[in-house]
Protein backbone atom coordinates (compact mmCIF):
# COMPACT_ATOMS: atom_id res chain seq x y z
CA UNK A 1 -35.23 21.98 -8.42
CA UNK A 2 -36.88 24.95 -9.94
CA UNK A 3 -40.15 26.16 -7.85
CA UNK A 4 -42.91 27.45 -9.67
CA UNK A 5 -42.17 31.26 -8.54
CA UNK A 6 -38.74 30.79 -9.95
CA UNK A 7 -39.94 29.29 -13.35
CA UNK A 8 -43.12 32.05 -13.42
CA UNK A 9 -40.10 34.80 -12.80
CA UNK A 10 -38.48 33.69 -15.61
CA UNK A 11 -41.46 33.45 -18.30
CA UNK A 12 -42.31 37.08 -17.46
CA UNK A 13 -38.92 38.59 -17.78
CA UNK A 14 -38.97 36.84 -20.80
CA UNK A 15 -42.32 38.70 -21.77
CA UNK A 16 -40.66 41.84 -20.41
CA UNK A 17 -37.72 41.35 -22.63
CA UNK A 18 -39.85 40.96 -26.06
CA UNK A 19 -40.70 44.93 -25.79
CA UNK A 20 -37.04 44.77 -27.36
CA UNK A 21 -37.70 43.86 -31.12
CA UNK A 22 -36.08 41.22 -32.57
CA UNK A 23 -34.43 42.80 -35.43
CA UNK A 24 -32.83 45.37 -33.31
CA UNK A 25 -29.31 44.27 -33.99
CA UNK A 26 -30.06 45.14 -37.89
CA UNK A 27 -29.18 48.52 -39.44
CA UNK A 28 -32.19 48.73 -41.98
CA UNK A 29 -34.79 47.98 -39.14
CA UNK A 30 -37.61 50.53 -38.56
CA UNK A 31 -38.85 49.05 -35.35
CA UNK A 32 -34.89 49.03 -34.05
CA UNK A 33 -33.81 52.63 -35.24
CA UNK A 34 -37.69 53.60 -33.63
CA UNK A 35 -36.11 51.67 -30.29
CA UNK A 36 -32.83 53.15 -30.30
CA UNK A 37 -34.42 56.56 -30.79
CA UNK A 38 -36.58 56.53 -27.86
CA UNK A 39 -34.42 55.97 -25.54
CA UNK A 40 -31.93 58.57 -27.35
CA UNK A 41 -34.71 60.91 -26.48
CA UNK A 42 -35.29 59.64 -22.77
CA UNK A 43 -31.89 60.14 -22.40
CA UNK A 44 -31.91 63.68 -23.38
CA UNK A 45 -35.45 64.74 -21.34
CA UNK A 46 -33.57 62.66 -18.00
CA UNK A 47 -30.73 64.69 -18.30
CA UNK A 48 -32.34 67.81 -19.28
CA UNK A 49 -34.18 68.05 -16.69
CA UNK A 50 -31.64 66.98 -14.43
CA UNK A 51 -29.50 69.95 -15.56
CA UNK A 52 -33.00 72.55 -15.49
CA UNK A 53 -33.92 71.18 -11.86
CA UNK A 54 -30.51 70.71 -10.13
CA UNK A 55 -31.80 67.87 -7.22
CA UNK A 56 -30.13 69.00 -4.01
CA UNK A 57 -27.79 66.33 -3.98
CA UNK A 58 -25.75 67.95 -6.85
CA UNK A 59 -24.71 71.42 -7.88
CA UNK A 60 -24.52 72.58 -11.51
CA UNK A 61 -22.38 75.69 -12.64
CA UNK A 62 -22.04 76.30 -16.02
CA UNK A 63 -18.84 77.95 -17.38
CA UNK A 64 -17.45 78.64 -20.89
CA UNK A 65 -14.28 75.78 -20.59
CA UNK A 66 -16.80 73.46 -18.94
CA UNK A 67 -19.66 73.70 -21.65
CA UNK A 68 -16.90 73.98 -24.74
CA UNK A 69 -15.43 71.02 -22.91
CA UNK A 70 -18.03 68.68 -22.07
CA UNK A 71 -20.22 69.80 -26.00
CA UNK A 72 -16.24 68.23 -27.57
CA UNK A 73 -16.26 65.19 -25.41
CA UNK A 74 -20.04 64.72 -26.12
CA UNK A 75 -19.04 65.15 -30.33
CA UNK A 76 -16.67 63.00 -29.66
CA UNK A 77 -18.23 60.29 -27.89
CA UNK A 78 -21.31 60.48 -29.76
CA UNK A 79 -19.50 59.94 -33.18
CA UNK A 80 -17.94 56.74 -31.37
CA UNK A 81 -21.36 55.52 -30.17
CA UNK A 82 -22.82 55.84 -34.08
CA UNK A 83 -19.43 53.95 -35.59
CA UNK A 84 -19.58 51.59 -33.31
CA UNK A 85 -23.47 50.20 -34.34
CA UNK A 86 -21.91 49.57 -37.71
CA UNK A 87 -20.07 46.96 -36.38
CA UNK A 88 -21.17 43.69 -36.34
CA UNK A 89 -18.96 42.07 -33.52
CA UNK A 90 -20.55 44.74 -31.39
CA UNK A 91 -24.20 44.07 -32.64
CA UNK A 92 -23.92 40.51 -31.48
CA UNK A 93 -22.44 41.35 -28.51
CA UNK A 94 -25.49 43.38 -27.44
CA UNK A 95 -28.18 40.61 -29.01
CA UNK A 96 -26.74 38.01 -26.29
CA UNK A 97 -29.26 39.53 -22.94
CA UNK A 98 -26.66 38.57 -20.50
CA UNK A 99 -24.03 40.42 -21.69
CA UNK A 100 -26.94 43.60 -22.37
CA UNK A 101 -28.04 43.53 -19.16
CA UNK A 102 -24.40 43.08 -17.40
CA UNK A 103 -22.60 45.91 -19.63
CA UNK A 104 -25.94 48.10 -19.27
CA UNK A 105 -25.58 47.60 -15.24
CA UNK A 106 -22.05 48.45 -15.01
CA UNK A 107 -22.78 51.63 -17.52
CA UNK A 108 -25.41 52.63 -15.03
CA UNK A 109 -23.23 52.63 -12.05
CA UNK A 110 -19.96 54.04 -14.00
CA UNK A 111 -22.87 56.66 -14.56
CA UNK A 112 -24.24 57.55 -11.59
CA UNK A 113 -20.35 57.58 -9.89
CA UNK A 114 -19.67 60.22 -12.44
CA UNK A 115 -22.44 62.24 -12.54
CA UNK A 116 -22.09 62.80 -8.09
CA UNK A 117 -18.22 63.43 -8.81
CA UNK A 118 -18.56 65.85 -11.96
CA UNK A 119 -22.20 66.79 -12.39
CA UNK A 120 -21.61 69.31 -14.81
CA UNK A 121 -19.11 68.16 -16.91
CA UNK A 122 -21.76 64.37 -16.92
CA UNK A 123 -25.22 66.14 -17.75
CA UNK A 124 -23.42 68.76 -20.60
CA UNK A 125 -21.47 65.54 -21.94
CA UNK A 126 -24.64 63.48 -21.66
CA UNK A 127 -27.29 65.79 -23.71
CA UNK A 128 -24.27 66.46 -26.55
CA UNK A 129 -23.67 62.66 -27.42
CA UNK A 130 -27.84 61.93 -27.35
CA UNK A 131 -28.09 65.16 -30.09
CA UNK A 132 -25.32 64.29 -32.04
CA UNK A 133 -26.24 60.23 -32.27
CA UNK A 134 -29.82 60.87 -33.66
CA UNK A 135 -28.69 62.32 -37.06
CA UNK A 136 -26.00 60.03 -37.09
CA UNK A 137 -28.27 56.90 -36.21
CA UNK A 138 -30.66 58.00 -38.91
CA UNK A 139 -28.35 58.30 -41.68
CA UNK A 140 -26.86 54.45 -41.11
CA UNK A 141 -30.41 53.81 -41.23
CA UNK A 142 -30.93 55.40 -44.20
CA UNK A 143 -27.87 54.07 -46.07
CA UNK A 144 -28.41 50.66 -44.95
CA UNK A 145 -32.44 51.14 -46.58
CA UNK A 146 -30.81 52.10 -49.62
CA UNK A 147 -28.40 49.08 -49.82
């Protein structure tokens, strides 16, 4: 039998989770592109700062191979992340909050692994795919307005 705290739990990470809008899962939706942009651009101060800063648990050194490497595999990956929220299997698979908040956990610690085993290679990689998603992200916005 539920006990109060559990049901009182549950109605406010239900109020937490209506900060996400609604229409979020639509291309033409202001409030969603506004969504997906923000974090686009929390991404890139996190990381940013991450690289400027250096926290002593990780050491960053720059190269020409690394930064050519890690600005192709953040092109590439960012052109993935844009044609994949064009398709709709994968825009219902992120409206269902279980499945968000499962895949979003295992990104996180995929993330984290990564980042203490290649620093570099992780925080170059990382800023390149949050640049090159926000024009891309805008212009399915702006062809799906114009539809």
């Amino acid at each position: 039998m539920p006990t109060v705290a559990t049901i009182s739990w549950y109605v406010n990470f239900q109020s937490a989770m209506s900060v996400i809008p609604k229409e979020w899962g639509e291309l033409d939706s202001t409030a969603g592109l506004l969504y997906e942009l923000g974090w686009l651009l929390l991404m890139f101060v996190v990381l940013g700062s991450l690289l400027v800063f250096q926290p002593f648990f990780f050491d960053v050194k720059i190269t020409p191979i690394r930064l050519s490497g890690s600005i192709f595999l953040g092109v590439v990956l960012g052109v993935l992340l844009v044609v994949s929220t064009m398709s709709e299997r994968a825009r219902r698979f992120w409206e269902i909050h279980e499945y968000r908040f499962g895949a979003l956990l295992v990104f996180s610690l995929l993330f984290q692994t990564v980042l203490r085993l290649v620093p570099t290679w992780t925080l170059l990689t990382g800023i390149t795919v949050s640049i090159v998603t926000v024009p891309g992200r805008i212009a399915i916005y702006l062809q799906a307005r114009t539809e």
